[in-house]
C-alpha atoms as a PDB file:
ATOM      1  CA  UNK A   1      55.507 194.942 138.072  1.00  0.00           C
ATOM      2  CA  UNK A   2      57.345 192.144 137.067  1.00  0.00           C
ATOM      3  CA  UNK A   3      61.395 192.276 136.538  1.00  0.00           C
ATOM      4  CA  UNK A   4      63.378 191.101 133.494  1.00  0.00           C
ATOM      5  CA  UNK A   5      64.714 188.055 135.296  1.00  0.00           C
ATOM      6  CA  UNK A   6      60.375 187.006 136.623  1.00  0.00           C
ATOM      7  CA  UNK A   7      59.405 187.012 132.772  1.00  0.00           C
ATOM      8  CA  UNK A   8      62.486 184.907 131.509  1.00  0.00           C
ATOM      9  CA  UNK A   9      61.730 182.749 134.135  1.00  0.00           C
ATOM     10  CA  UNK A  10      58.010 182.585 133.123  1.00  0.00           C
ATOM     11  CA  UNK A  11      59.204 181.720 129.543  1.00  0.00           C
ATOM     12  CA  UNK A  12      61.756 179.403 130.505  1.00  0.00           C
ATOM     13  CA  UNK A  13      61.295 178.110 133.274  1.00  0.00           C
ATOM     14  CA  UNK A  14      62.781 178.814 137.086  1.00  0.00           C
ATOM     15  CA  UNK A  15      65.564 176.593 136.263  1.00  0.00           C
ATOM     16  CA  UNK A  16      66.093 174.723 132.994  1.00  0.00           C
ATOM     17  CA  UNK A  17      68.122 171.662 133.085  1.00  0.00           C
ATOM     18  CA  UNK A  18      70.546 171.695 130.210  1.00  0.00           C
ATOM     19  CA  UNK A  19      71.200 167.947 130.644  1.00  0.00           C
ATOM     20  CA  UNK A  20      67.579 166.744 129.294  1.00  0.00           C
ATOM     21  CA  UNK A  21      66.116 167.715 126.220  1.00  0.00           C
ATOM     22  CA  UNK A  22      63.234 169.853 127.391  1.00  0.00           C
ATOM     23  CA  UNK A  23      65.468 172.146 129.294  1.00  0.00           C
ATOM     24  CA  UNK A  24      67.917 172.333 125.560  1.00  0.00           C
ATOM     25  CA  UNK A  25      64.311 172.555 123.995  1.00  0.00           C
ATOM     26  CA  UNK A  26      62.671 175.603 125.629  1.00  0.00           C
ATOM     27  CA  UNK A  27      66.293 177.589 125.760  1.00  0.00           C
ATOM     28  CA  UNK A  28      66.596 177.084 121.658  1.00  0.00           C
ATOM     29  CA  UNK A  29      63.032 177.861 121.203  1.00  0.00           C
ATOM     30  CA  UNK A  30      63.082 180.862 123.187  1.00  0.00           C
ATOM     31  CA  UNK A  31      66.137 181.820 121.015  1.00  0.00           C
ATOM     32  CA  UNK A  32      64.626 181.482 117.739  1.00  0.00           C
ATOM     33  CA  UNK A  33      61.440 182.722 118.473  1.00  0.00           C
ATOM     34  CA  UNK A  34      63.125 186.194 119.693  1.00  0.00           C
ATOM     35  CA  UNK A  35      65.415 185.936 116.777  1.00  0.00           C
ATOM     36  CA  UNK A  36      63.159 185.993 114.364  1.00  0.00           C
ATOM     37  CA  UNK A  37      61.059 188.769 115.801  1.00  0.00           C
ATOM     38  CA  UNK A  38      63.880 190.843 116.164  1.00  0.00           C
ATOM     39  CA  UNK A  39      64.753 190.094 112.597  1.00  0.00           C
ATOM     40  CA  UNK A  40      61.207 190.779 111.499  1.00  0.00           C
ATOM     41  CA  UNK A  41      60.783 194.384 112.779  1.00  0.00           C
ATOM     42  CA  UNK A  42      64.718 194.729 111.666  1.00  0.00           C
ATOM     43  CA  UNK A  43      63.262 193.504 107.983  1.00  0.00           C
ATOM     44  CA  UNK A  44      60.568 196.246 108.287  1.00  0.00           C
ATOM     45  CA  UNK A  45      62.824 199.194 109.241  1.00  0.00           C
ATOM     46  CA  UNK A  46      65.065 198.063 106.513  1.00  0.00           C
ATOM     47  CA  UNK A  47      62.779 198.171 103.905  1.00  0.00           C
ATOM     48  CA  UNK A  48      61.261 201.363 104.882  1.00  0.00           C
ATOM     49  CA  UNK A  49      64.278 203.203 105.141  1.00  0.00           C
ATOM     50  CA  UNK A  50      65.425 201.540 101.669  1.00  0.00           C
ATOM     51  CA  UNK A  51      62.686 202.273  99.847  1.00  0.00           C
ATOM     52  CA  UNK A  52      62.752 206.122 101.572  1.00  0.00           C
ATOM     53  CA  UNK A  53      66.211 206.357 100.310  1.00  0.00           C
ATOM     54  CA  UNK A  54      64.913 204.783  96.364  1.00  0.00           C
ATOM     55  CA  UNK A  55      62.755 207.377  96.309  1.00  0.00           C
ATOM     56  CA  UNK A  56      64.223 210.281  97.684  1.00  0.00           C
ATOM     57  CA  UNK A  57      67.483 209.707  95.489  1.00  0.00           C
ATOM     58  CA  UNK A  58      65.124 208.988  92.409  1.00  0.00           C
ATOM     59  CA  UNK A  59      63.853 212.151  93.026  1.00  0.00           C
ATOM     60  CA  UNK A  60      67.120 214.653  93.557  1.00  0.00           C
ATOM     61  CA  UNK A  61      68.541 212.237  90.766  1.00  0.00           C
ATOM     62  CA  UNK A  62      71.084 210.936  92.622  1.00  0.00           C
ATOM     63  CA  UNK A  63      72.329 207.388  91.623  1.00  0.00           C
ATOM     64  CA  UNK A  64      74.392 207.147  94.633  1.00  0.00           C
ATOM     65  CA  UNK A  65      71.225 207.498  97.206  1.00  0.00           C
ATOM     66  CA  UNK A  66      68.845 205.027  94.655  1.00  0.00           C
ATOM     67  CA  UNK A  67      72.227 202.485  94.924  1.00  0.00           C
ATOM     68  CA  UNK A  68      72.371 202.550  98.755  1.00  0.00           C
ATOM     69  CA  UNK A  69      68.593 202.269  99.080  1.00  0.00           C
ATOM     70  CA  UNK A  70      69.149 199.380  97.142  1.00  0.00           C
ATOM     71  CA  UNK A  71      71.663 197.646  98.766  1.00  0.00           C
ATOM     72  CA  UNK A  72      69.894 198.370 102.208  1.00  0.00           C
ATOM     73  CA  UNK A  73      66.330 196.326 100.819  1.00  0.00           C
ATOM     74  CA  UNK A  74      68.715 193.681  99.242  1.00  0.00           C
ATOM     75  CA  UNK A  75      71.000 193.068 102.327  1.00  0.00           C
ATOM     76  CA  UNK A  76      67.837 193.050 104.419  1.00  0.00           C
ATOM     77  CA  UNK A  77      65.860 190.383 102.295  1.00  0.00           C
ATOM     78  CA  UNK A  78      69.038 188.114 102.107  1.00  0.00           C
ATOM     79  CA  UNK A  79      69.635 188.467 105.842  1.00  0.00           C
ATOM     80  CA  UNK A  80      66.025 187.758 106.460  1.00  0.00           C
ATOM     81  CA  UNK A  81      66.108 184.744 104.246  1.00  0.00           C
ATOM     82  CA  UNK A  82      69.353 183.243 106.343  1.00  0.00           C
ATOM     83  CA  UNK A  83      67.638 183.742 109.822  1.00  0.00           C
ATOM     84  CA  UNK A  84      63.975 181.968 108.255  1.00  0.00           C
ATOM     85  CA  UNK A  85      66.407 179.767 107.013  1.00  0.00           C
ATOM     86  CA  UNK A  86      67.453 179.024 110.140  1.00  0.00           C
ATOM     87  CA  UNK A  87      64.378 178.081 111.240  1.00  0.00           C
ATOM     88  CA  UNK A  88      63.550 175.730 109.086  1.00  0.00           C
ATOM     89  CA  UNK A  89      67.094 173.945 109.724  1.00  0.00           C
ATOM     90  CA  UNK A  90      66.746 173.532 112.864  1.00  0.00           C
ATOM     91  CA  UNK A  91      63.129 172.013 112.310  1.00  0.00           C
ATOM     92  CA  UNK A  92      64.237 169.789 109.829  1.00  0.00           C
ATOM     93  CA  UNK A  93      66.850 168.175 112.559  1.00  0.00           C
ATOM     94  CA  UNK A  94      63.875 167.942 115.038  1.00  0.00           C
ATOM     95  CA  UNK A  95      62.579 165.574 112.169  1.00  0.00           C
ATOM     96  CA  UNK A  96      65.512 163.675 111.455  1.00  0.00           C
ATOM     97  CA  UNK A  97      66.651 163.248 114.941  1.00  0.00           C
ATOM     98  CA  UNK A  98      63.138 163.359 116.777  1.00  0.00           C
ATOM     99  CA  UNK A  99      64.488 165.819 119.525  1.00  0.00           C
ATOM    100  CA  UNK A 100      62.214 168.002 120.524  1.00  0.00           C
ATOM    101  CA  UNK A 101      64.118 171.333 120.618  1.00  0.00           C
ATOM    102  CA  UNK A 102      61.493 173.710 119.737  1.00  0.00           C
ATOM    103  CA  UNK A 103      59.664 173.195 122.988  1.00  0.00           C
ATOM    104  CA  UNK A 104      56.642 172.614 121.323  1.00  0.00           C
ATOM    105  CA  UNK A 105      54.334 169.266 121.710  1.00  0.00           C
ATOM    106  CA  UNK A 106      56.383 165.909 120.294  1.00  0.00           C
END
């Protein structure tokens, strides 16, 4: 069984040089691509457990429940939005700049 540290290094690399620009590359593109699957199932729990408390609150008519069920799906879409966001910011700087921080093929 592999440990924590034998898969990063997999991902990484055994030892990434922060001085060149693939090293800065795969570190930012392991980042983001974590990021935004941790956002992603975040997004998903969000929603669910918005839209539970929508309905439940619609339900027992409470307006206080159906207003927090609201704000939960709301926060979550904005905050998902900022972290895609994200994404596409720092792809748009690989195009401007031509580094090659994703990691991906040049």
């Amino acid at each position: 069984m592999k440990s924590l540290a034998d898969i990063g290094s997999d991902f990484i690399g055994t030892n990434p040089n922060l001085t060149t620009q693939e090293g800065v590359g795969k570190i930012v593109s392991a980042i983001i691509a974590g990021s935004l699957s941790i956002a992603g199932v975040i997004l998903l729990f969000l929603l669910i457990g918005g839209g539970i408390a929508i309905i439940s609150g619609a339900g027992n008519s409470d307006p206080k429940t159906v207003e927090q069920g609201k704000k939960a799906t709301t926060s979550a879409l904005i905050g998902f939005i900022v972290v895609f966001s994200a994404y596409w910011i720092v792809k748009l700087i690989e195009t401007i700049t031509g580094l090659n921080l994703m990691g991906g093929t040049p």
